[in-house]
Each structure stands twice: as structure tokens, then as C-alpha cells.
Protein backbone atom coordinates (compact mmCIF):
# COMPACT_ATOMS: atom_id res chain seq x y z
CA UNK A 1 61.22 -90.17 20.66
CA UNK A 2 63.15 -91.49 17.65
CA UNK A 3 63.98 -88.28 15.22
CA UNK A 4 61.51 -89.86 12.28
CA UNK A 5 58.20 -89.37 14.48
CA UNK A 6 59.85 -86.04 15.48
CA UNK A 7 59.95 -84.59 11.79
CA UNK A 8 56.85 -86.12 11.02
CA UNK A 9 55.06 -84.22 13.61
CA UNK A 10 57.05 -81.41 12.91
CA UNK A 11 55.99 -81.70 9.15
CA UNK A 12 52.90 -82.68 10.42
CA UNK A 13 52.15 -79.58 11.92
CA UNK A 14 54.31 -76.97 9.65
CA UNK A 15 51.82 -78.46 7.05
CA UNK A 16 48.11 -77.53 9.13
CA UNK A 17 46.71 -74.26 7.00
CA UNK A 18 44.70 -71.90 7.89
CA UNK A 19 40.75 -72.47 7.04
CA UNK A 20 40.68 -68.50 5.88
CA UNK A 21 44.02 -67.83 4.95
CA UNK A 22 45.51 -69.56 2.24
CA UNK A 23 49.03 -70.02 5.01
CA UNK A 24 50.17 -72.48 7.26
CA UNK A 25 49.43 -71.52 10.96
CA UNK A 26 53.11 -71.80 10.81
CA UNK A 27 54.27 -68.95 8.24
CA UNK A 28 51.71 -66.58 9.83
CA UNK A 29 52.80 -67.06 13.18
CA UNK A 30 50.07 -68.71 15.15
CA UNK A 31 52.27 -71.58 15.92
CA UNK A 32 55.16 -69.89 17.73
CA UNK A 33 57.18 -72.58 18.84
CA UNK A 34 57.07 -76.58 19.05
CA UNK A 35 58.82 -78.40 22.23
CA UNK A 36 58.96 -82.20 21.68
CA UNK A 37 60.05 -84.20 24.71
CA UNK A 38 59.71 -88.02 24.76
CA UNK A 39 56.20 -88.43 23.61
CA UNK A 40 55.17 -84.88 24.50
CA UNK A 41 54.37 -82.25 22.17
CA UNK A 42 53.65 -78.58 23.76
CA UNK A 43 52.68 -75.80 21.22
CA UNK A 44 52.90 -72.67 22.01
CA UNK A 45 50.05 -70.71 19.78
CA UNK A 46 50.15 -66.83 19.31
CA UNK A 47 47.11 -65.32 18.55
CA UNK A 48 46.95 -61.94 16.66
CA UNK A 49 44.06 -60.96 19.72
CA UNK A 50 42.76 -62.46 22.55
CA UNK A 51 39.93 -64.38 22.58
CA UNK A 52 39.72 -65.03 18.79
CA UNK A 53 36.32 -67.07 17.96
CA UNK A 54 38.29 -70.03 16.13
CA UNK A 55 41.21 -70.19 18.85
CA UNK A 56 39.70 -73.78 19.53
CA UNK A 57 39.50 -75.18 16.09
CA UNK A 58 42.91 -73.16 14.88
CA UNK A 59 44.37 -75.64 18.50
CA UNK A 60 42.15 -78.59 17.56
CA UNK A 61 43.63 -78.63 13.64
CA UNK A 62 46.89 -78.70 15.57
CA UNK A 63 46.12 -81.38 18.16
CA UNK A 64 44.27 -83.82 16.16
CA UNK A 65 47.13 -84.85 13.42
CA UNK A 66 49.80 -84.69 17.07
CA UNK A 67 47.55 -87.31 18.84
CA UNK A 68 46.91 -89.40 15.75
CA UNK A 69 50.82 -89.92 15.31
CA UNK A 70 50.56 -91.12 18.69
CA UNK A 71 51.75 -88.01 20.57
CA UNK A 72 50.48 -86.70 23.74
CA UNK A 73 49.65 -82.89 22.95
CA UNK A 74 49.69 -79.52 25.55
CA UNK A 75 49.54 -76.32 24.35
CA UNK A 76 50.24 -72.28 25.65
CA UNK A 77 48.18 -69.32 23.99
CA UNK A 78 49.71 -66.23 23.91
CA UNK A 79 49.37 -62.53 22.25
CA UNK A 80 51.65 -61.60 19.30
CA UNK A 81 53.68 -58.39 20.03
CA UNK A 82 52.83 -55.67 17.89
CA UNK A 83 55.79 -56.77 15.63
CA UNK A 84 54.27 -60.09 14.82
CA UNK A 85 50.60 -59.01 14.52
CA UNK A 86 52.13 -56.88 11.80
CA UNK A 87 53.50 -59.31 9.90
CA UNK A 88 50.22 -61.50 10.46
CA UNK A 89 47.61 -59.08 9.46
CA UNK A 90 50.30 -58.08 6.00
CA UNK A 91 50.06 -62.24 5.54
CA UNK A 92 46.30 -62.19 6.07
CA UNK A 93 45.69 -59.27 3.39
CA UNK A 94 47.56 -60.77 0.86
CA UNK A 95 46.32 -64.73 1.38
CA UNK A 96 43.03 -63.88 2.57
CA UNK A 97 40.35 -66.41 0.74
CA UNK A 98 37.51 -66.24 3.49
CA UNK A 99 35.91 -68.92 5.39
């Protein structure tokens, strides 16, 4: 993959908000980390709790811009530590705007 489609769908994604947080799933954490190999992009999302009701559309606002740059997209969940859920729930007080 030629580094242009590489920061687009790393701007690509860095740029996805939140729908009730006014944040990118990127500052508050929920995407962890991005692995792009060839055409391949795996995300690996961290979710403050298991089995969140929007973990699907949170991964689907993710996937959809990935595929239409012509990506193929996987994808990990995992739990934030305590550290992380912190620093997520501090973020979510102070940019909540509600769905």
C-alpha cells in the first residue's frame, strides 16, 4: 500500500467522532491501535465495558470510510484497563452532548 492511501485511512479514521461525545473515537481511546498491511486494515477497538449497546455502529463508523477507500477491514475488541477507562469517562464528562 502506497503511503498516500495509508494516511488517508489513517486520517480517515483519526477523523470518525463519536455520535455522543463531541471526540474522535481516537482521542478517547476506543480506537487503540491501527495495523495497515498491504490492503489490510485491522483495528483494534477498546471499549470502556463490555458489551456496550453501540459497539457495532462505534465498528461500523470505522469500517465503512476503510472499505470505501478500498481497504479490506478486521477488527479486535478489547476492555480498557482501569487507566484508560479513566481517562475516557474524564473525556466523556467534559464533551458529553448526548445522542
Amino acid at each position: 500500500m502506497d503511503e498516500i492511501l495509508k494516511e488517508q485511512i489513517e486520517d480517515t479514521i483519526a477523523s470518525v467522532m463519536h455520535p455522543a461525545i463531541d471526540l474522535s473515537l481516537t482521542t478517547l481511546g476506543i480506537v487503540k491501535d491501527i495495523k495497515i498491511v498491504d490492503n489490510k486494515v485491522n483495528v483494534t477497538f477498546a471499549f470502556p465495558f463490555p458489551n456496550i449497546p453501540i459497539a457495532d455502529q462505534l465498528i461500523n463508523s470505522i469500517k465503512t470510510p476503510v472499505t470505501n477507500l478500498g481497504a479490506e477491514f478486521s477488527y479486535q475488541v478489547v476492555v480498557m484497563t482501569e487507566e484508560e477507562r479513566q481517562r475516557f469517562l474524564e473525556l466523556e464528562a467534559s464533551a458529553w452532548k448526548g445522542l
